[in-house]
N, C-alpha and C. Protein backbone atom coordinates (compact mmCIF):
# COMPACT_ATOMS: atom_id res chain seq x y z
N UNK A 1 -45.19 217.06 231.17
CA UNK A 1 -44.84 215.89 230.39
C UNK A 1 -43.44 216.10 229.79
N UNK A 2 -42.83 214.92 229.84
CA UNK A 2 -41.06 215.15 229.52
C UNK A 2 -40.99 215.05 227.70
N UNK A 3 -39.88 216.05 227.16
CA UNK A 3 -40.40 215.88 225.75
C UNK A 3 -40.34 214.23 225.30
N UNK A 4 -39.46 213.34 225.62
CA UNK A 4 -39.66 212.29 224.96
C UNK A 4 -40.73 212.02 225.02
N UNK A 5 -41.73 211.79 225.95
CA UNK A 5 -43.11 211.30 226.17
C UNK A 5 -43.88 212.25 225.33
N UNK A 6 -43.52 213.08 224.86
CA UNK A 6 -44.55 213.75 223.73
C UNK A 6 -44.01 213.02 222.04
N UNK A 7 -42.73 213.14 222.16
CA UNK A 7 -42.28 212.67 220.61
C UNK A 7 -42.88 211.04 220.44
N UNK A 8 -42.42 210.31 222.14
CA UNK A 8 -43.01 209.02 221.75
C UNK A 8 -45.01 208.94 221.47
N UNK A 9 -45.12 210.19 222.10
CA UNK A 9 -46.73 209.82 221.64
C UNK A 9 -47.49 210.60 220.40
N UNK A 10 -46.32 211.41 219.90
CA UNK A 10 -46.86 211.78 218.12
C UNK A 10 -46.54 210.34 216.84
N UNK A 11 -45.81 209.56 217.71
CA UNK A 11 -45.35 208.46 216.92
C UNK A 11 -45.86 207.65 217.13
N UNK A 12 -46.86 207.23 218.02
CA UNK A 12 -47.63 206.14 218.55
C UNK A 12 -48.84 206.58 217.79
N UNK A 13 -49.14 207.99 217.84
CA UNK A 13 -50.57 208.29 217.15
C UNK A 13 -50.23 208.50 215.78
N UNK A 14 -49.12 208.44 214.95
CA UNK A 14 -48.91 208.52 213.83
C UNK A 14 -48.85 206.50 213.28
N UNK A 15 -48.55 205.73 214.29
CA UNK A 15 -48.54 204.35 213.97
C UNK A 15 -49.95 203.95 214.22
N UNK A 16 -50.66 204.63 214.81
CA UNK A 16 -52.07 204.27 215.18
C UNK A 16 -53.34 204.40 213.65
N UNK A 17 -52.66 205.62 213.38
CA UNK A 17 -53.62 206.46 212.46
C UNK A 17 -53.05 205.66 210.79
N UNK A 18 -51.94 204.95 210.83
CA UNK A 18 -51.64 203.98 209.94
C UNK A 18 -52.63 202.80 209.69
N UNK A 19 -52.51 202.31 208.35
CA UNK A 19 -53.57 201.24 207.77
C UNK A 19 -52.52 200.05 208.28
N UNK A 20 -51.40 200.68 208.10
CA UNK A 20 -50.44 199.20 208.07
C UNK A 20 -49.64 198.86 209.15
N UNK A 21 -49.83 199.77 210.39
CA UNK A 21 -48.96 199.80 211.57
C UNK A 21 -47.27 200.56 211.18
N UNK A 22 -47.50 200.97 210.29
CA UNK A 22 -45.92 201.66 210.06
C UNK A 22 -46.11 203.48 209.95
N UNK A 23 -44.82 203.91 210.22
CA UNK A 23 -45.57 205.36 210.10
C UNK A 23 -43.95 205.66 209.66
N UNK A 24 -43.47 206.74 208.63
CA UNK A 24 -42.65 206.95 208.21
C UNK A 24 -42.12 208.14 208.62
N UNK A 25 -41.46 208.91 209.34
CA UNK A 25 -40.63 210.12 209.31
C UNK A 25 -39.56 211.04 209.25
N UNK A 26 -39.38 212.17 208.87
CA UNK A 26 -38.13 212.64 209.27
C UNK A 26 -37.48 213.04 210.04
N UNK A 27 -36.69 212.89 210.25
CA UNK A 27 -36.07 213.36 211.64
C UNK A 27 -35.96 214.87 211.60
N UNK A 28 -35.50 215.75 211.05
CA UNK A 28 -35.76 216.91 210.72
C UNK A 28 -36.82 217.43 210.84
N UNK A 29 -37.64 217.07 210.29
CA UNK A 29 -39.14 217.73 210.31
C UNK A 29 -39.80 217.01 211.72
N UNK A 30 -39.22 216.40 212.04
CA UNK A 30 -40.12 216.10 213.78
C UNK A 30 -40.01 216.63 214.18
N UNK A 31 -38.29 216.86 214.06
CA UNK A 31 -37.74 217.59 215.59
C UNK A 31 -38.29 219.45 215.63
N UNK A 32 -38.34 219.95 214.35
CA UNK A 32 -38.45 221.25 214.29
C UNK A 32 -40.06 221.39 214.52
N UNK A 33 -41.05 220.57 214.27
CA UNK A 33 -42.49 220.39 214.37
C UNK A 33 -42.54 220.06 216.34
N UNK A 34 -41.52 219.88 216.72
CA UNK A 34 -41.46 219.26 218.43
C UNK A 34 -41.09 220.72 219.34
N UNK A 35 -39.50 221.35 218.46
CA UNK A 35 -39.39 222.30 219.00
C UNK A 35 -37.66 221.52 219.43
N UNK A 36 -37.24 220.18 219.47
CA UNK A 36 -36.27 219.59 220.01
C UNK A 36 -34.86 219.96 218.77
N UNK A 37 -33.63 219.07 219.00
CA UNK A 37 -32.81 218.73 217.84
C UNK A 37 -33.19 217.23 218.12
N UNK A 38 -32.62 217.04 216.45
CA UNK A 38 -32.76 215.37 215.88
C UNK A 38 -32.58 215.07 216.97
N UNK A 39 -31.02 214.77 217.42
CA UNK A 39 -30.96 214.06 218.14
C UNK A 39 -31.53 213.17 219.27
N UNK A 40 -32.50 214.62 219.83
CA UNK A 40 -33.89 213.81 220.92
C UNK A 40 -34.19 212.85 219.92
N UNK A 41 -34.86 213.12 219.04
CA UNK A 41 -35.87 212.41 217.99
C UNK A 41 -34.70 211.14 218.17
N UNK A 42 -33.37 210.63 217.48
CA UNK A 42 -32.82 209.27 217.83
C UNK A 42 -33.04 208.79 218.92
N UNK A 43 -32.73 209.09 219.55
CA UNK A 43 -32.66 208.88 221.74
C UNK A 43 -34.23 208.47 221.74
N UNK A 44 -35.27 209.25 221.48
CA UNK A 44 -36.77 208.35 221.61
C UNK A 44 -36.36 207.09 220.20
N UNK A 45 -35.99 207.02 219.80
CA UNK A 45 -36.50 205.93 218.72
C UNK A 45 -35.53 204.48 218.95
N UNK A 46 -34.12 204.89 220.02
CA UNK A 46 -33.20 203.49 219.95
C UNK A 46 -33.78 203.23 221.48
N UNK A 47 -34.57 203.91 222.23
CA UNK A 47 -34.65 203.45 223.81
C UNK A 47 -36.21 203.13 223.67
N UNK A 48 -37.14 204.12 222.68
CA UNK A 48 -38.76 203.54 223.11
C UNK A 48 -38.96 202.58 222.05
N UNK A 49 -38.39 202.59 221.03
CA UNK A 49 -39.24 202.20 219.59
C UNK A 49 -38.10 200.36 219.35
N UNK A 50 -37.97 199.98 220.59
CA UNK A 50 -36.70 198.75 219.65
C UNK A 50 -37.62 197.62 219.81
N UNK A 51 -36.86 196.19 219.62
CA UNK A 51 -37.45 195.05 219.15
C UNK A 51 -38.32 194.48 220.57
N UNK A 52 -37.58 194.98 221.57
CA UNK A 52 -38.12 194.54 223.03
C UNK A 52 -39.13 195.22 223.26
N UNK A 53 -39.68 196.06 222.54
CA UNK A 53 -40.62 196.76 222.84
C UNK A 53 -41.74 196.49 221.47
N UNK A 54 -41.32 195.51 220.69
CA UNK A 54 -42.26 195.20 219.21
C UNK A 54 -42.14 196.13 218.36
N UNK A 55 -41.50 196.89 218.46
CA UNK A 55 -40.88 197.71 216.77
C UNK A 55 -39.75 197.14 215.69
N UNK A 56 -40.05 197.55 214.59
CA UNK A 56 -38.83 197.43 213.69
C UNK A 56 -38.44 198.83 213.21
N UNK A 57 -37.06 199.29 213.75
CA UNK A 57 -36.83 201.28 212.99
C UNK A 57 -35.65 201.06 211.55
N UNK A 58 -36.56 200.65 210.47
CA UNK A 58 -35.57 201.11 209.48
C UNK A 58 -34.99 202.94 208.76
N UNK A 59 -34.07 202.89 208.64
CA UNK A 59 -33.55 204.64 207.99
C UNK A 59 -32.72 204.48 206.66
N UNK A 60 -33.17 205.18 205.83
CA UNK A 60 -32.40 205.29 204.58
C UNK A 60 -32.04 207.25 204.83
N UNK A 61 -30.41 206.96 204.76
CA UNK A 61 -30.30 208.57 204.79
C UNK A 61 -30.08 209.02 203.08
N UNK A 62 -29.89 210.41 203.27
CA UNK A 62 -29.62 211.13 202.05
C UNK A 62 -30.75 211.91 201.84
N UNK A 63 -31.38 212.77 201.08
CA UNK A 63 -31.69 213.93 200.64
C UNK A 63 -33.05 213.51 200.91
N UNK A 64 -33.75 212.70 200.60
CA UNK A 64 -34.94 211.98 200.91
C UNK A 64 -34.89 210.94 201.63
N UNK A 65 -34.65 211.07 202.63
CA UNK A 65 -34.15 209.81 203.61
C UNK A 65 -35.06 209.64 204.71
N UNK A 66 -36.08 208.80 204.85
CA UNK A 66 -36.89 208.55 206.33
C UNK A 66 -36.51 207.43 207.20
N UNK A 67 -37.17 207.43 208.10
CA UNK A 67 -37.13 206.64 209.14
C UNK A 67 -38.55 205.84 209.26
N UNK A 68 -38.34 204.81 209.11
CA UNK A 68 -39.54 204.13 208.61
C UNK A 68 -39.96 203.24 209.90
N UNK A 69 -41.00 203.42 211.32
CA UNK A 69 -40.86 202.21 212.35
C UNK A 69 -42.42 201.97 212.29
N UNK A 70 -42.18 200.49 212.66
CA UNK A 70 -43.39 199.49 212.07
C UNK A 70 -43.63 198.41 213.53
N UNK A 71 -44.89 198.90 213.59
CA UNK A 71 -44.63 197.94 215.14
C UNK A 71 -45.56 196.20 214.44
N UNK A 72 -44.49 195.77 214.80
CA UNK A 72 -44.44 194.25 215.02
C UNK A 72 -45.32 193.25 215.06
N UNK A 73 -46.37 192.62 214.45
CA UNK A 73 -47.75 192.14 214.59
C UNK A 73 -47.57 190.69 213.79
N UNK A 74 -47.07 189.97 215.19
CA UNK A 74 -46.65 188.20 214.66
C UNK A 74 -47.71 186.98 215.49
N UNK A 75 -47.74 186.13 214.78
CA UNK A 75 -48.48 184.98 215.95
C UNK A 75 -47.86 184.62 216.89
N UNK A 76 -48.52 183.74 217.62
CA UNK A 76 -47.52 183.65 218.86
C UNK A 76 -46.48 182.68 218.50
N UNK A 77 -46.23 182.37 217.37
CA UNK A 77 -45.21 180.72 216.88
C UNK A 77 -44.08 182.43 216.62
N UNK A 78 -44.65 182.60 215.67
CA UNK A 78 -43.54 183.87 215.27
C UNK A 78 -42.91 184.59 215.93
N UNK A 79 -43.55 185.37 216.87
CA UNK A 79 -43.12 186.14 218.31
C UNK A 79 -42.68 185.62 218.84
N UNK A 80 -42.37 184.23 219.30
CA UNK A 80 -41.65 183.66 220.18
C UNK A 80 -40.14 182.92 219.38
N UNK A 81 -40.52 183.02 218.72
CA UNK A 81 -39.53 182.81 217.47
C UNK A 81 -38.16 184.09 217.13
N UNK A 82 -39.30 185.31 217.25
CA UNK A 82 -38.14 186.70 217.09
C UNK A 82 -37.72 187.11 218.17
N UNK A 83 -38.27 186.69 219.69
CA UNK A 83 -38.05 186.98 220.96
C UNK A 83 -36.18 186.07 220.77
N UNK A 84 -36.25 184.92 220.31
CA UNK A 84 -35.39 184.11 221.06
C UNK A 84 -34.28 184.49 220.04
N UNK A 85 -34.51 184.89 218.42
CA UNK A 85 -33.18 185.64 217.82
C UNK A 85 -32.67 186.96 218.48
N UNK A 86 -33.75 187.61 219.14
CA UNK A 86 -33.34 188.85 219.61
C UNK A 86 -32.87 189.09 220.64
N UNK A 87 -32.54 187.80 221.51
CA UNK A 87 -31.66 187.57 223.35
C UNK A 87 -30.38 187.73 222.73
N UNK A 88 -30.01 186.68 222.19
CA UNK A 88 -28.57 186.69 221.86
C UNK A 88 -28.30 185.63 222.82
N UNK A 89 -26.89 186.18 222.71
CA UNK A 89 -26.30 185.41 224.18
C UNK A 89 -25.94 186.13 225.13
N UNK A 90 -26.89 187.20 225.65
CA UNK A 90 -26.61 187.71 226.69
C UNK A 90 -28.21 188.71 227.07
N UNK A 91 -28.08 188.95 228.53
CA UNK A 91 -29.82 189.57 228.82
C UNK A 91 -29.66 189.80 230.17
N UNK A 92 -30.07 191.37 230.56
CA UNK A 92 -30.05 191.61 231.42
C UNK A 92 -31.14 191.70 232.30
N UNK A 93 -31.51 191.96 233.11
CA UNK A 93 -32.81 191.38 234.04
C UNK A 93 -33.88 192.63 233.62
N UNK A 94 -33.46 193.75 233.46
CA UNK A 94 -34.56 194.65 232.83
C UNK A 94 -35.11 194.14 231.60
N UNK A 95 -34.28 194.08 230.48
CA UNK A 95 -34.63 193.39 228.91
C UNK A 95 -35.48 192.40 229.45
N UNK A 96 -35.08 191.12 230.06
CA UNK A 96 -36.15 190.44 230.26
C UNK A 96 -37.67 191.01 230.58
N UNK A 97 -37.48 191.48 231.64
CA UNK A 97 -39.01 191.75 232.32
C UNK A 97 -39.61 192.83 230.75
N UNK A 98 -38.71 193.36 230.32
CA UNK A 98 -39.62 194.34 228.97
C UNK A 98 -40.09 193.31 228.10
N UNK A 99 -39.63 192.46 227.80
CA UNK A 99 -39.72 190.83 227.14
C UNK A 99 -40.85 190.33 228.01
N UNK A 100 -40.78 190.21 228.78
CA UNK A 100 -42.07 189.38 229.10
C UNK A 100 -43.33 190.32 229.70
N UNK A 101 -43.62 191.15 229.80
CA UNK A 101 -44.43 192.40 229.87
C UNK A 101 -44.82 192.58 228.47
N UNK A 102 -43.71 192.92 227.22
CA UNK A 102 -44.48 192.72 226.23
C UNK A 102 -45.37 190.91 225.82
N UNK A 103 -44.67 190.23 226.19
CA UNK A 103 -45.40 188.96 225.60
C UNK A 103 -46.74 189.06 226.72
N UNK A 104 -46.47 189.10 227.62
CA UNK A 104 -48.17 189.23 228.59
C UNK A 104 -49.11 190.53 228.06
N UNK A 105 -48.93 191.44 227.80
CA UNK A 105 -49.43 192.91 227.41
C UNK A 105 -49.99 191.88 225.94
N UNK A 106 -49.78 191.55 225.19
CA UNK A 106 -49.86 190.47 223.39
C UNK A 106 -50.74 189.73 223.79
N UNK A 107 -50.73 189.29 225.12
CA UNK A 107 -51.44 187.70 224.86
C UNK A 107 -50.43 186.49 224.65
N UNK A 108 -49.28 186.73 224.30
CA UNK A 108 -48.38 185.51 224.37
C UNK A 108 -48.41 184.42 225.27
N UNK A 109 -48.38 185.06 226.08
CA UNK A 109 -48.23 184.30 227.64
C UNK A 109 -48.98 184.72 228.60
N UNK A 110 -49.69 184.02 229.26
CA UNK A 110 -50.46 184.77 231.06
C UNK A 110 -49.90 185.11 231.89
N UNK A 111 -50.79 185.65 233.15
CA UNK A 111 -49.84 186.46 233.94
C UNK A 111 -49.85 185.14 235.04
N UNK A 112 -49.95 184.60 235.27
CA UNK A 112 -49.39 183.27 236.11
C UNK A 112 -47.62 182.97 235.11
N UNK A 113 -47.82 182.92 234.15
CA UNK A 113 -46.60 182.02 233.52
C UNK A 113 -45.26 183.57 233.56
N UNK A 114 -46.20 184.51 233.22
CA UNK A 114 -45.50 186.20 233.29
C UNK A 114 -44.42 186.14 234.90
N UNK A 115 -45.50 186.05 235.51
CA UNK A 115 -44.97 186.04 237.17
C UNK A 115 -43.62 185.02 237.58
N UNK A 116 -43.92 183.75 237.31
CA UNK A 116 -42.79 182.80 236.94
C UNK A 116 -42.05 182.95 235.84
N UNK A 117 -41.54 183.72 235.31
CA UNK A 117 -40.94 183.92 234.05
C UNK A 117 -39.86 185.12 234.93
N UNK A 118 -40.73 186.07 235.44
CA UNK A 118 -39.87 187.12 236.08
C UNK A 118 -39.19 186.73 237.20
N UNK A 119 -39.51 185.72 238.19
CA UNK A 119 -39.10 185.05 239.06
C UNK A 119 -38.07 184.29 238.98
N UNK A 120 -37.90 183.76 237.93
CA UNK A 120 -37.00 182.71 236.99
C UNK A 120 -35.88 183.60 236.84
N UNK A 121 -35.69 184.74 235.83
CA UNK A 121 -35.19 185.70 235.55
C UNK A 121 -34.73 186.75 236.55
N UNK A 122 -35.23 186.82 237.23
CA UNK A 122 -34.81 188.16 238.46
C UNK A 122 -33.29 187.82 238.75
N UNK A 123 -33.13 189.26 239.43
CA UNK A 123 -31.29 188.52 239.90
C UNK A 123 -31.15 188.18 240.98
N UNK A 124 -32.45 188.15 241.70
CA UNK A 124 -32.52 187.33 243.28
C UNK A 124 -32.34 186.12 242.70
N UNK A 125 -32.44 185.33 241.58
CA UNK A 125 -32.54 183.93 241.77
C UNK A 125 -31.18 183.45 240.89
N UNK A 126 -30.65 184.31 240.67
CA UNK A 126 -29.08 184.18 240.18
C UNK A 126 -27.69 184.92 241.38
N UNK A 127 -28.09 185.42 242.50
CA UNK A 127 -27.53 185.52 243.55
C UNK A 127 -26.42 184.71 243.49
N UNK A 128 -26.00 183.38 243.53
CA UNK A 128 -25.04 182.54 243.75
C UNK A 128 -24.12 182.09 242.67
N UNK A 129 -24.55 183.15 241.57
CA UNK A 129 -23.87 182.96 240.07
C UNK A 129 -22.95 184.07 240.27
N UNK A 130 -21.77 183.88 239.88
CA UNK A 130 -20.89 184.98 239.49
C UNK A 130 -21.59 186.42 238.49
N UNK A 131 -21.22 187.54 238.54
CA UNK A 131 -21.96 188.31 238.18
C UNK A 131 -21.34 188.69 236.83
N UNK A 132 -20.38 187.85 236.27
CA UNK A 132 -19.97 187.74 234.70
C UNK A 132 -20.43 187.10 233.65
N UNK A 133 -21.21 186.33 234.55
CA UNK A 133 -21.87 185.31 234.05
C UNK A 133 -23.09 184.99 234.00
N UNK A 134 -23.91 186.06 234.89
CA UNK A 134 -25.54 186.03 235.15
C UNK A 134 -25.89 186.62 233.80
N UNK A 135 -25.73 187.41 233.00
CA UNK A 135 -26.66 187.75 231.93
C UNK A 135 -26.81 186.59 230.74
N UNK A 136 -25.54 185.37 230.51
CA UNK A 136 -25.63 184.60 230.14
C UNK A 136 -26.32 183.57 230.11
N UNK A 137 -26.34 183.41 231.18
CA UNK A 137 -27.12 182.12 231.90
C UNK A 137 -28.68 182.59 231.85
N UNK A 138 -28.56 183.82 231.57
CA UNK A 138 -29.98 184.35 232.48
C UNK A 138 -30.69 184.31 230.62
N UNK A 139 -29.88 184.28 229.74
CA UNK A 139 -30.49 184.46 228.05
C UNK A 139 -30.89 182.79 227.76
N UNK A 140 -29.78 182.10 228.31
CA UNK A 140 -29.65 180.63 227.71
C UNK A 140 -31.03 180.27 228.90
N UNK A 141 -31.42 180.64 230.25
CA UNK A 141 -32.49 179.90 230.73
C UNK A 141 -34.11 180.51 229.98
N UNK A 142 -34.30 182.00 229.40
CA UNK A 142 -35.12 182.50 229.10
C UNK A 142 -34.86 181.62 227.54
N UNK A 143 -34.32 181.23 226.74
CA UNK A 143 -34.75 181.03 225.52
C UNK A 143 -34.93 179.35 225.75
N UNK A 144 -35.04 178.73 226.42
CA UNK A 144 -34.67 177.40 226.94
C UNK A 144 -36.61 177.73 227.59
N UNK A 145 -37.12 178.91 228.31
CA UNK A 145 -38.52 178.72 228.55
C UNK A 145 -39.44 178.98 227.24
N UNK A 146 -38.76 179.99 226.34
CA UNK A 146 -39.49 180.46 224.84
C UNK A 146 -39.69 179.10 224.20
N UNK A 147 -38.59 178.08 224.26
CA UNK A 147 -38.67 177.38 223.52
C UNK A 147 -39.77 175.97 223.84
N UNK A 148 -39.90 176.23 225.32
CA UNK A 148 -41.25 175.31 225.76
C UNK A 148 -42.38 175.81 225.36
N UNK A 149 -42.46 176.64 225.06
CA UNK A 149 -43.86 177.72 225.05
C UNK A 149 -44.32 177.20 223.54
N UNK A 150 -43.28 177.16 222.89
CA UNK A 150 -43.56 176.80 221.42
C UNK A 150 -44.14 175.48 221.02
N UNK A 151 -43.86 174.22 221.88
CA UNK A 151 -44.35 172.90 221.81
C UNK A 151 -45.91 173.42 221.75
C-alpha cells in the first residue's frame, strides 16, 4: 500500500470515528506517527481531501495550529449549489468526472443522468473546439446541467 493511501485512510477513519464528520490534526504529529515529512501529509490533503471530492481543509498555523477537514454533508439544493461555485470558469474533463462520481456515489444524481453527464463532458465530444477553449465551455455546459437539476 502506497503511503498516501495509508495517511488518506487514518484520516478517513479519524472523520469516521467523528460525531461531527470533522477530524482535526497536526501535521507534525501525523507525519512522525506515519513515519513520512509534513509535507506528504499536505500532498494527501490538497489532492485527496478538496471540494471535488466533498471536503472542506481549514489550517490555522502557529504554535497550536491544526488542520481542521470536515467532509461536506449538504442536500441536494445545497450540493448542487457548491458544485456550481466551485467550477469557476474553467474544468477539466477529470474534475468533472470526480464531480459527477461524487454526485452519483451521494445520491445527487443517477447513473443514467451520471453516464450522460460524462458523455456531455468528455473531450470526445469537444473534439471540434479549439483546445483553449474546451475547459471553458466544458464549466459553462456542466453548470448550465447543475442548474437544471435544481428546477
Amino acid at each position: 500500500m502506497r503511503l498516501s493511501d495509508v495517511i488518506t485512510g487514518m484520516i478517513q477513519q479519524m472523520l469516521s470515528e467523528a460525531d461531527d464528520g470533522s477530524a482535526e490534526i497536526q501535521r507534525n504529529e501525523l507525519a512522525n506517527r506515519v513515519g513520512c515529512v509534513p509535507s506528504q501529509i499536505n500532498y494527501v490533503l490538497t489532492s485527496r481531501f478538496t471540494p471535488e471530492n466533498g471536503y472542506l481543509v481549514e489550517s490555522r498555523r502557529g504554535g497550536g495550529g491544526y488542520i481542521r477537514i470536515t467532509r461536506v454533508k449538504f442536500d441536494r439544493l445545497h450540493t448542487l449549489m457548491h458544485i456550481i461555485n466551485c467550477v469557476g470558469d474553467s474544468l477539466d474533463c477529470e474534475s468533472a468526472r470526480i464531480f459527477i462520481g461524487n454526485m452519483n456515489d451521494n445520491g445527487i444524481i443517477d447513473d443514467a443522468s451520471a453516464e450522460l453527464m460524462r458523455a456531455a463532458l468528455s473531450d470526445t465530444g469537444y473534439r471540434g473546439v479549439p483546445q483553449e477553449l474546451r475547459d471553458g465551455l466544458r464549466a459553462s455546459v456542466f453548470k448550465q446541467m447543475l442548474a437544471a437539476l435544481m428546477k
